[in-house]
C-alpha atoms as a PDB file:
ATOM      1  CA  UNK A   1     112.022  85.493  97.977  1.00  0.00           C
ATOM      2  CA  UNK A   2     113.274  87.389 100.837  1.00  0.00           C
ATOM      3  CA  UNK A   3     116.973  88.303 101.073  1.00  0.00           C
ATOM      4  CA  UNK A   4     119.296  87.885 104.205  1.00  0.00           C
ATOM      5  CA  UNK A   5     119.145  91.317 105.184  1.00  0.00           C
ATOM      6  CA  UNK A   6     115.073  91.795 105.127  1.00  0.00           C
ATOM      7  CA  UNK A   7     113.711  92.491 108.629  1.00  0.00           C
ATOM      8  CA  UNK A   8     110.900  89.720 107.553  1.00  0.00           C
ATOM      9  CA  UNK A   9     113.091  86.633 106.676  1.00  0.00           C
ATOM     10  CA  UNK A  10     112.445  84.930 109.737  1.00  0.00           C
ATOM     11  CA  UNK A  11     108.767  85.319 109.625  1.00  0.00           C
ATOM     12  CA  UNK A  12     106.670  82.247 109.045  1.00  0.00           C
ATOM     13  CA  UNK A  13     103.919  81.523 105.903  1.00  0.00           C
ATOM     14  CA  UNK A  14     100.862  80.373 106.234  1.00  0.00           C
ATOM     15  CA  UNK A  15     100.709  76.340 105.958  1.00  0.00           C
ATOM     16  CA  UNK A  16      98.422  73.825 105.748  1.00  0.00           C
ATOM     17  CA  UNK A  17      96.782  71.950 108.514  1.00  0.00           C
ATOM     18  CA  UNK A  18      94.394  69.323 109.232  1.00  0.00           C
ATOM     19  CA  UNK A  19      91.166  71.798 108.531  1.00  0.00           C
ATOM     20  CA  UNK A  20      92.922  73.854 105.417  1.00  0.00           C
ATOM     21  CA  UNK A  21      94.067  70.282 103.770  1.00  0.00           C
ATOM     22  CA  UNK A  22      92.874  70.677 100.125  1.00  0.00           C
ATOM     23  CA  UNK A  23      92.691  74.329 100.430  1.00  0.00           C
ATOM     24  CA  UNK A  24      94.080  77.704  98.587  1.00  0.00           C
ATOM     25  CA  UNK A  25      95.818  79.410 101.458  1.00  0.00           C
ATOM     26  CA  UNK A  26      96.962  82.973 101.603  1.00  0.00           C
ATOM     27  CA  UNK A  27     100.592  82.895 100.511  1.00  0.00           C
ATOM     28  CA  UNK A  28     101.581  85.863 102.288  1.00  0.00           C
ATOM     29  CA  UNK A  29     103.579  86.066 106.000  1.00  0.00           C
ATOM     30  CA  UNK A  30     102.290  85.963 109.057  1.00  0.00           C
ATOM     31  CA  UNK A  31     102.290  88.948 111.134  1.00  0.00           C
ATOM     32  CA  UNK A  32     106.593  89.583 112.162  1.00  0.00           C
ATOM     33  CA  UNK A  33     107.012  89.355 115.561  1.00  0.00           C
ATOM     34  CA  UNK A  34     108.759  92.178 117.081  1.00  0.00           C
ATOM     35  CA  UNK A  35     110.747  91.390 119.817  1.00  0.00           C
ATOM     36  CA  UNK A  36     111.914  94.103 122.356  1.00  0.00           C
ATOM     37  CA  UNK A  37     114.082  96.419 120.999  1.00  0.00           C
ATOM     38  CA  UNK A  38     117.063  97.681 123.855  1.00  0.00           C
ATOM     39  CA  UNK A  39     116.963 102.089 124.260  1.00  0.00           C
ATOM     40  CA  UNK A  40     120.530 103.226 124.188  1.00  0.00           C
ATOM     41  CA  UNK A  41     119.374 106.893 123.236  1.00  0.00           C
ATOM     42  CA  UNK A  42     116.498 108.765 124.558  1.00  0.00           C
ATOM     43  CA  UNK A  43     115.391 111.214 121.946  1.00  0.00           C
ATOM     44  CA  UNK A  44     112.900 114.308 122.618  1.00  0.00           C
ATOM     45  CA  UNK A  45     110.793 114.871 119.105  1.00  0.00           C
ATOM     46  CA  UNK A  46     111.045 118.358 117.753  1.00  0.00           C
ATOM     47  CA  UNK A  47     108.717 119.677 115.399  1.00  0.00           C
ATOM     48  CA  UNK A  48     109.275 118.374 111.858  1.00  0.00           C
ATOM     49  CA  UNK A  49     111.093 115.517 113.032  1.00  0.00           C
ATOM     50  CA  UNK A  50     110.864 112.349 110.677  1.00  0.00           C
ATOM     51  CA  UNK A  51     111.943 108.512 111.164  1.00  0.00           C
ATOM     52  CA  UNK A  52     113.929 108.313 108.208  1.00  0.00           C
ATOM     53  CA  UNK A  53     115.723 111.527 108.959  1.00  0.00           C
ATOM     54  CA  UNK A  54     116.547 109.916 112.380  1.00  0.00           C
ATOM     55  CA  UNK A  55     117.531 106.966 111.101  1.00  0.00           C
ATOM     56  CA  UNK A  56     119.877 108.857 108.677  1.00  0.00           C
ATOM     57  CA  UNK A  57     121.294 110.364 111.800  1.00  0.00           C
ATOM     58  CA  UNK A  58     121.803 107.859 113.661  1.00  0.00           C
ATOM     59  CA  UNK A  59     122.277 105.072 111.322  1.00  0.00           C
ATOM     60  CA  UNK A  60     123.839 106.309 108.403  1.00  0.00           C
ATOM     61  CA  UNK A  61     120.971 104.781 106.784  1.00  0.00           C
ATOM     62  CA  UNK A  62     117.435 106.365 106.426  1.00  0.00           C
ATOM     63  CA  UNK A  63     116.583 102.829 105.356  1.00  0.00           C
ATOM     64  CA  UNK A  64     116.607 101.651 108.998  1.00  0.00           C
ATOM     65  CA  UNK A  65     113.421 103.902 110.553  1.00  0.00           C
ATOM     66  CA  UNK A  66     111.452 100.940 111.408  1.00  0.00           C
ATOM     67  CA  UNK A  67     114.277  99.882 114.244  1.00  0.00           C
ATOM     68  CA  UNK A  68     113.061 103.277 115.466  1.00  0.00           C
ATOM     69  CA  UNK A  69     109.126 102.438 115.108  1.00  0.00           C
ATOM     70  CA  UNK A  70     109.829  99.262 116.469  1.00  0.00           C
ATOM     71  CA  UNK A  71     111.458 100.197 119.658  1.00  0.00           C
ATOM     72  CA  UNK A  72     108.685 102.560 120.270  1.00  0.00           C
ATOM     73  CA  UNK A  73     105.228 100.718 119.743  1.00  0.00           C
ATOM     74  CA  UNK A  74     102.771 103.421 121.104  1.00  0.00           C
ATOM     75  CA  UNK A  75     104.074 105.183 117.487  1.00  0.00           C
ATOM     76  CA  UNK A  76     100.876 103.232 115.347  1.00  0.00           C
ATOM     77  CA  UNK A  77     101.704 105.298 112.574  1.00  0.00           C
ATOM     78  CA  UNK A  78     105.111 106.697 111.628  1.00  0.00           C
ATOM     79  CA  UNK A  79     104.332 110.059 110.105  1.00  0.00           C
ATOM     80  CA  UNK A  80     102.320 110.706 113.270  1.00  0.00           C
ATOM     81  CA  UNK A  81     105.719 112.326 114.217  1.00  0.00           C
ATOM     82  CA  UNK A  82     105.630 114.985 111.794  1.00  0.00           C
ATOM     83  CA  UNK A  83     101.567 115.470 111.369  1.00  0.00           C
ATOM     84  CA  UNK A  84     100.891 115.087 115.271  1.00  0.00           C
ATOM     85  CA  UNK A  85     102.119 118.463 117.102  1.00  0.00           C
ATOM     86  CA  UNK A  86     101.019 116.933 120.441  1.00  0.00           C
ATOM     87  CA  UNK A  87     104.269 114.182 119.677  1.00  0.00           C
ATOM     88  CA  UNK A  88     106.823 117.216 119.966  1.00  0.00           C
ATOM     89  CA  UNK A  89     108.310 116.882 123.565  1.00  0.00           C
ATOM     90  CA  UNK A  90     107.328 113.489 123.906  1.00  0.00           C
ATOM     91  CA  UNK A  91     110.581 111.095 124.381  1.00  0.00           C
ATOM     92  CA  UNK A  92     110.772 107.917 122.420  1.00  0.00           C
ATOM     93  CA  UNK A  93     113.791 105.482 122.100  1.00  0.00           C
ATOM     94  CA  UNK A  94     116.209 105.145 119.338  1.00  0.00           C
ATOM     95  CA  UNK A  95     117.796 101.311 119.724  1.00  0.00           C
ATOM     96  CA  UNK A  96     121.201 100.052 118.751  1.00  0.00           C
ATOM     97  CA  UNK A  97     121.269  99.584 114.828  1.00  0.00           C
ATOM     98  CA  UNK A  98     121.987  95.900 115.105  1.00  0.00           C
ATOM     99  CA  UNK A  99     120.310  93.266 117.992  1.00  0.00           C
END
């Protein structure tokens, strides 16, 4: 059971249909869409930077990185920021907390 606050509570399950009738179906979520996430702060990455750390900064709340990862999808992989030397200089967004 997901609670009110989880970033995933509006994503959909997997359900039957005509062709899975009768079937054991994955009883996981579907894939969360991620819907555009508005820039109100350019940020340029420095060396040893980290998403939680940001989100600490920003947020109060190093809980919150994935508002960062979201609003920047050409991040695949969220320690690439800290591991990745060719990501300091580069400029990603950091979004309002709350849509």
């Amino acid at each position: 059971m997901l609670n009110d606050r989880s970033r995933y509570k509006e994503t959909k399950g997997f359900v039957e249909n005509e062709r899975t009738a009768g079937k054991t179906l994955f009883k996981g979520l579907r894939s969360r869409e991620i819907g555009l996430a508005t820039g109100v702060i350019e940020y340029e990455v420095k060396q040893g930077d980290r998403l939680d750390h940001l989100a600490r900064n920003y947020y109060n709340n190093d809980r919150l990185w994935w508002r960062i990862l979201d609003a920047n999808p050409h991040i695949i992989y969220g320690a690439d920021m800290m591991l990745d030397s060719r990501m300091v200089g580069e400029v990603i967004l950091i979004p309002r907390e709350v849509e």
